[in-house]
C-alpha atoms as a PDB file:
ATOM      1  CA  UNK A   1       0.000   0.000   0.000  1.00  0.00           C
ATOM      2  CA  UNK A   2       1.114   3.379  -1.115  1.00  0.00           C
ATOM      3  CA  UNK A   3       1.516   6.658   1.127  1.00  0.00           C
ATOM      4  CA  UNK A   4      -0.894   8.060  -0.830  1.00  0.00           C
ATOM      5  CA  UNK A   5      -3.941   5.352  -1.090  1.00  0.00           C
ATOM      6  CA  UNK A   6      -2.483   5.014   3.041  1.00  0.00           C
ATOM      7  CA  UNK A   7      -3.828   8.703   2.842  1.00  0.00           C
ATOM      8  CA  UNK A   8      -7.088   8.521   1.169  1.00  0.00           C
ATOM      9  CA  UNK A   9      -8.524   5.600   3.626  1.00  0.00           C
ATOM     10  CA  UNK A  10      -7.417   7.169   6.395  1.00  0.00           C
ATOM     11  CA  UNK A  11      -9.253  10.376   5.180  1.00  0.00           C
ATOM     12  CA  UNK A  12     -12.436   8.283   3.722  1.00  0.00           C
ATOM     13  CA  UNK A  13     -12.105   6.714   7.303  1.00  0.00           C
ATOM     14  CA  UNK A  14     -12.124  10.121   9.497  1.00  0.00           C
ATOM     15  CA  UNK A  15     -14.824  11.481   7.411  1.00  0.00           C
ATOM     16  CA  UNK A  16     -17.226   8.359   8.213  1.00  0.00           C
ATOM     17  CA  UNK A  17     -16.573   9.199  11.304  1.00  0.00           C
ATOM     18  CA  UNK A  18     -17.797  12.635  11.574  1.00  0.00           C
ATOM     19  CA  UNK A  19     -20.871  11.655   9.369  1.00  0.00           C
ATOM     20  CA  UNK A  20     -21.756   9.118  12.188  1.00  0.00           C
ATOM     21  CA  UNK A  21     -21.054  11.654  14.947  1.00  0.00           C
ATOM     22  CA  UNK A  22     -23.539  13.977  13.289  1.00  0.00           C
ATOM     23  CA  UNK A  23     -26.169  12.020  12.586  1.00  0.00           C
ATOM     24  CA  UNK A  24     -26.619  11.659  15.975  1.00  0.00           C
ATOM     25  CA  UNK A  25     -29.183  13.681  17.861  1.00  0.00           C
ATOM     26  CA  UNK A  26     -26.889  14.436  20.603  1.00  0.00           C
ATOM     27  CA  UNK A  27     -23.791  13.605  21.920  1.00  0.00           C
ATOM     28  CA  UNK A  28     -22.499  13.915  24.985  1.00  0.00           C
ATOM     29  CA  UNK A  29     -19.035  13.520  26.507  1.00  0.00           C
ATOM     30  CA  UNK A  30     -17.109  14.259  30.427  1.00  0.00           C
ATOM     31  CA  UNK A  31     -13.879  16.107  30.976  1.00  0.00           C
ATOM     32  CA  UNK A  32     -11.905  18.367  32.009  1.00  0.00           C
ATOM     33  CA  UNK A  33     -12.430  22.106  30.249  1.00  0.00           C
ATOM     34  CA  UNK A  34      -9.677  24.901  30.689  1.00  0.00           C
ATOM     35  CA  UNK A  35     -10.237  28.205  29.496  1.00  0.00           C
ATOM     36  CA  UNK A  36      -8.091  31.037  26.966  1.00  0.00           C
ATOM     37  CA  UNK A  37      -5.564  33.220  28.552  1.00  0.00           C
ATOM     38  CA  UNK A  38      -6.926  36.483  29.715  1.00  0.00           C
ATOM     39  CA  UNK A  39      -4.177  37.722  27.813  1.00  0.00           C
ATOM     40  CA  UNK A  40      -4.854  35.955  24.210  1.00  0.00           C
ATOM     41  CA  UNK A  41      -5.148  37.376  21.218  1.00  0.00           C
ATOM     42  CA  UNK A  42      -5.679  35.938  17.913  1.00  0.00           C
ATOM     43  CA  UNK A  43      -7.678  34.170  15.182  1.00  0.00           C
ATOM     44  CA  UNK A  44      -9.055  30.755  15.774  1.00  0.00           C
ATOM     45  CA  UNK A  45      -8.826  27.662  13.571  1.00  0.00           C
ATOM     46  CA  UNK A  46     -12.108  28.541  11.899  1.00  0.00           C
ATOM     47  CA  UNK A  47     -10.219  32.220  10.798  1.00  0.00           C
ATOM     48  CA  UNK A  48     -12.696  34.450  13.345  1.00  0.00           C
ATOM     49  CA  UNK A  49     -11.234  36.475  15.474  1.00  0.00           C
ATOM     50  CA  UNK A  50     -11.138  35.406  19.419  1.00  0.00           C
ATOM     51  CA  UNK A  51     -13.204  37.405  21.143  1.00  0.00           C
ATOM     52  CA  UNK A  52     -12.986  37.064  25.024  1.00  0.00           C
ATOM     53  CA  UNK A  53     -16.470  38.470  25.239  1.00  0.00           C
ATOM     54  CA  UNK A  54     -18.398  35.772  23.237  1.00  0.00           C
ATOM     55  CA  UNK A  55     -19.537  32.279  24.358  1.00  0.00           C
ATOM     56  CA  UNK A  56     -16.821  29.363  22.450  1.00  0.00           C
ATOM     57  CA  UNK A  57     -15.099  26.666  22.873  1.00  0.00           C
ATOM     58  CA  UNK A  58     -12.287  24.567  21.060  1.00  0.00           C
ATOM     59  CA  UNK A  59     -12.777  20.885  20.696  1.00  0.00           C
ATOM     60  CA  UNK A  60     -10.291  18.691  18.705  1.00  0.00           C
ATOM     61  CA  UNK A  61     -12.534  17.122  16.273  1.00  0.00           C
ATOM     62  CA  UNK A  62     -16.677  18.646  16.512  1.00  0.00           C
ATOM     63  CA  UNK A  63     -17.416  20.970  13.245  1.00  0.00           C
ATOM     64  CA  UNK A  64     -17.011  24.107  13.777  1.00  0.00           C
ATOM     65  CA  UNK A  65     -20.100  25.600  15.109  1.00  0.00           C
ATOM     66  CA  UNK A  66     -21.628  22.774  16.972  1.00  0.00           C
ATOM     67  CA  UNK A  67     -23.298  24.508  19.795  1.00  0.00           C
ATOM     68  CA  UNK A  68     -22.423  22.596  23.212  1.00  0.00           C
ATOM     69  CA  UNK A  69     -24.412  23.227  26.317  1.00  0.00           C
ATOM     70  CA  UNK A  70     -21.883  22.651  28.921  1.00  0.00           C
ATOM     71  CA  UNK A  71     -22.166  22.002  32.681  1.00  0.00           C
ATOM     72  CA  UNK A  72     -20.109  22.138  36.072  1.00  0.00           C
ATOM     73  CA  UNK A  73     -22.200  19.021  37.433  1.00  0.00           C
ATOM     74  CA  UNK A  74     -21.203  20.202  40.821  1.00  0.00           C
ATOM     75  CA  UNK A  75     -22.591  23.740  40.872  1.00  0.00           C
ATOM     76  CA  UNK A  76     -25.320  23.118  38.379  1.00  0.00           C
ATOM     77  CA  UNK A  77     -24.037  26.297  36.272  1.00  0.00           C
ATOM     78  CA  UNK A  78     -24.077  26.115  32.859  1.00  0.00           C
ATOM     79  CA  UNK A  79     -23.535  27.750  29.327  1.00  0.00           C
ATOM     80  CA  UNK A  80     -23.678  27.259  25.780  1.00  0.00           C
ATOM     81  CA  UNK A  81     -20.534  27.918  23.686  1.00  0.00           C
ATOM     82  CA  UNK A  82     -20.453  27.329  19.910  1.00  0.00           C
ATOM     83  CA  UNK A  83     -16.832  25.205  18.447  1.00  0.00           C
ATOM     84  CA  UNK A  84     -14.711  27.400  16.317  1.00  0.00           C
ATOM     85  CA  UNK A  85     -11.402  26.354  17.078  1.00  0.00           C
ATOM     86  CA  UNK A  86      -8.996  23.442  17.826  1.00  0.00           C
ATOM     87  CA  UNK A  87      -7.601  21.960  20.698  1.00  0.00           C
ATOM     88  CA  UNK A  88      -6.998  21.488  23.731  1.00  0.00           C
ATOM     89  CA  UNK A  89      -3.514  20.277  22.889  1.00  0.00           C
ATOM     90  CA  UNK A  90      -3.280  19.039  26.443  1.00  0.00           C
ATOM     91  CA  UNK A  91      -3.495  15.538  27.260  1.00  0.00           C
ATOM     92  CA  UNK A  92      -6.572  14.478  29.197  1.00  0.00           C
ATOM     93  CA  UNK A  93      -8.559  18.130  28.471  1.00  0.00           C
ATOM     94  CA  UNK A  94     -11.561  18.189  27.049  1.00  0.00           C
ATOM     95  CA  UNK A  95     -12.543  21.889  25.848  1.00  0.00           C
ATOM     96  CA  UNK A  96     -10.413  25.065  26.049  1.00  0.00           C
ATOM     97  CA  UNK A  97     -13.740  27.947  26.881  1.00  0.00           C
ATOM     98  CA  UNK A  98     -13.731  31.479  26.046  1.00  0.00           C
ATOM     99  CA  UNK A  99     -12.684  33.694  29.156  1.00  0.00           C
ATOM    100  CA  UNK A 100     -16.516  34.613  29.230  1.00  0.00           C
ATOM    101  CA  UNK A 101     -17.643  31.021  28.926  1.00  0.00           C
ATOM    102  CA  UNK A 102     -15.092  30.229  32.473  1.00  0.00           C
ATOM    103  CA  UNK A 103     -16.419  33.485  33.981  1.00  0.00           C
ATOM    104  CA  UNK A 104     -20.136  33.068  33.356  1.00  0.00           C
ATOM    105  CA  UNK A 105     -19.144  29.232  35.072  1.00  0.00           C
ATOM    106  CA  UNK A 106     -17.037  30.464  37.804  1.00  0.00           C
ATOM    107  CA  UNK A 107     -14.089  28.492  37.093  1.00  0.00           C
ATOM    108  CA  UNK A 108     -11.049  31.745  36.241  1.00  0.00           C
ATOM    109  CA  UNK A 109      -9.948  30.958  39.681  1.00  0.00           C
ATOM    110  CA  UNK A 110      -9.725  27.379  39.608  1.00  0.00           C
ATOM    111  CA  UNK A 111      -8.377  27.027  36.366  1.00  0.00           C
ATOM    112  CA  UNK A 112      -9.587  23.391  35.740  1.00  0.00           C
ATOM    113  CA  UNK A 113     -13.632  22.241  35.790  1.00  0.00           C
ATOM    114  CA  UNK A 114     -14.680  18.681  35.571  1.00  0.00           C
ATOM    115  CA  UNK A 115     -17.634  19.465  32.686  1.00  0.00           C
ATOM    116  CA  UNK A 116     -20.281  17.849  31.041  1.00  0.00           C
ATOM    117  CA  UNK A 117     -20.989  19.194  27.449  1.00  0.00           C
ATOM    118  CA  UNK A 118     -23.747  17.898  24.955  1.00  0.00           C
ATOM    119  CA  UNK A 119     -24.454  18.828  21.533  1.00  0.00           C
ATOM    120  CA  UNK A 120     -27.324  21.144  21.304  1.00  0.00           C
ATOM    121  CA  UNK A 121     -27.932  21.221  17.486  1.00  0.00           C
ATOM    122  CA  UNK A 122     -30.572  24.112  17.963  1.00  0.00           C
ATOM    123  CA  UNK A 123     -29.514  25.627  20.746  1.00  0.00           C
ATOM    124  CA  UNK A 124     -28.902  29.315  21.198  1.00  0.00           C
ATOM    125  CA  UNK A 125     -26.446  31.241  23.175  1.00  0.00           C
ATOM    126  CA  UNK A 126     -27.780  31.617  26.279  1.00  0.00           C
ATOM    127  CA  UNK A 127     -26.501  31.424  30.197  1.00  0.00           C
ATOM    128  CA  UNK A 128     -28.260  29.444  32.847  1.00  0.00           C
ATOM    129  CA  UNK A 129     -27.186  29.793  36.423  1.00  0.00           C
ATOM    130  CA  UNK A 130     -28.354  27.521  39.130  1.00  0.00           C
ATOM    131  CA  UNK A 131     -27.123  29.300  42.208  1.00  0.00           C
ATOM    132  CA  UNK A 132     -26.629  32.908  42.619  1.00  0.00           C
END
């Protein structure tokens, strides 16, 4: 087998994949999310501009703009972030969150939150906050 026809099943192969993943309803999936440097500035892997401010997420492999309703199981808090980047590039991470994504879930001072996220194909970008 050739480099080349190597190439094209491996390609034909991750491409199945993300047909499967989509025809599902939902997924869901458990982790552990960090969040952007305060400090970052840049363009993301979909070419938009980062913008602190707005509710997103990078995820290695979801499309960009899959909306993901993600949850701190402990404090109940949630969000909903929309892909539009790659990464984490950090073994055993999950998501990397938009600095308003880890305020609005109370996690800047921890750094690290054990998350739940599932794939809201309709969703849109709101906040939901448990506790006060």
């Amino acid at each position: 087998m050739t480099l080349r026809s190597f190439l094209a099943c491996a390609v034909f192969f991750a491409f199945s994949l993300f047909e499967t993943a989509s025809a599902q309803p939902s997924s869901r999936f458990t982790g552990l999310a960090a969040f952007y440097s305060p400090g970052y500035a840049g363009r993301t892997a979909s070419g938009e501009r980062y913008d602190p401010d707005k509710f997103t997420a990078a995820h290695r492999v979801l499309p960009f703009g899959t909306h993901l309703r993600v949850t701190d199981p402990r404090s109940r808090r949630s969000v909903t972030v929309v892909v539009n980047d790659r990464g984490p590039f950090t073994k055993g991470r999950v998501l990397d969150l938009s600095l308003a994504a880890a305020k609005a879930l109370r996690m800047t001072g921890r750094g690290l939150l054990r998350v739940t996220a599932t794939s809201e194909p309709d969703a849109g970008l709101t906040t939901v906050a448990a506790k006060p």
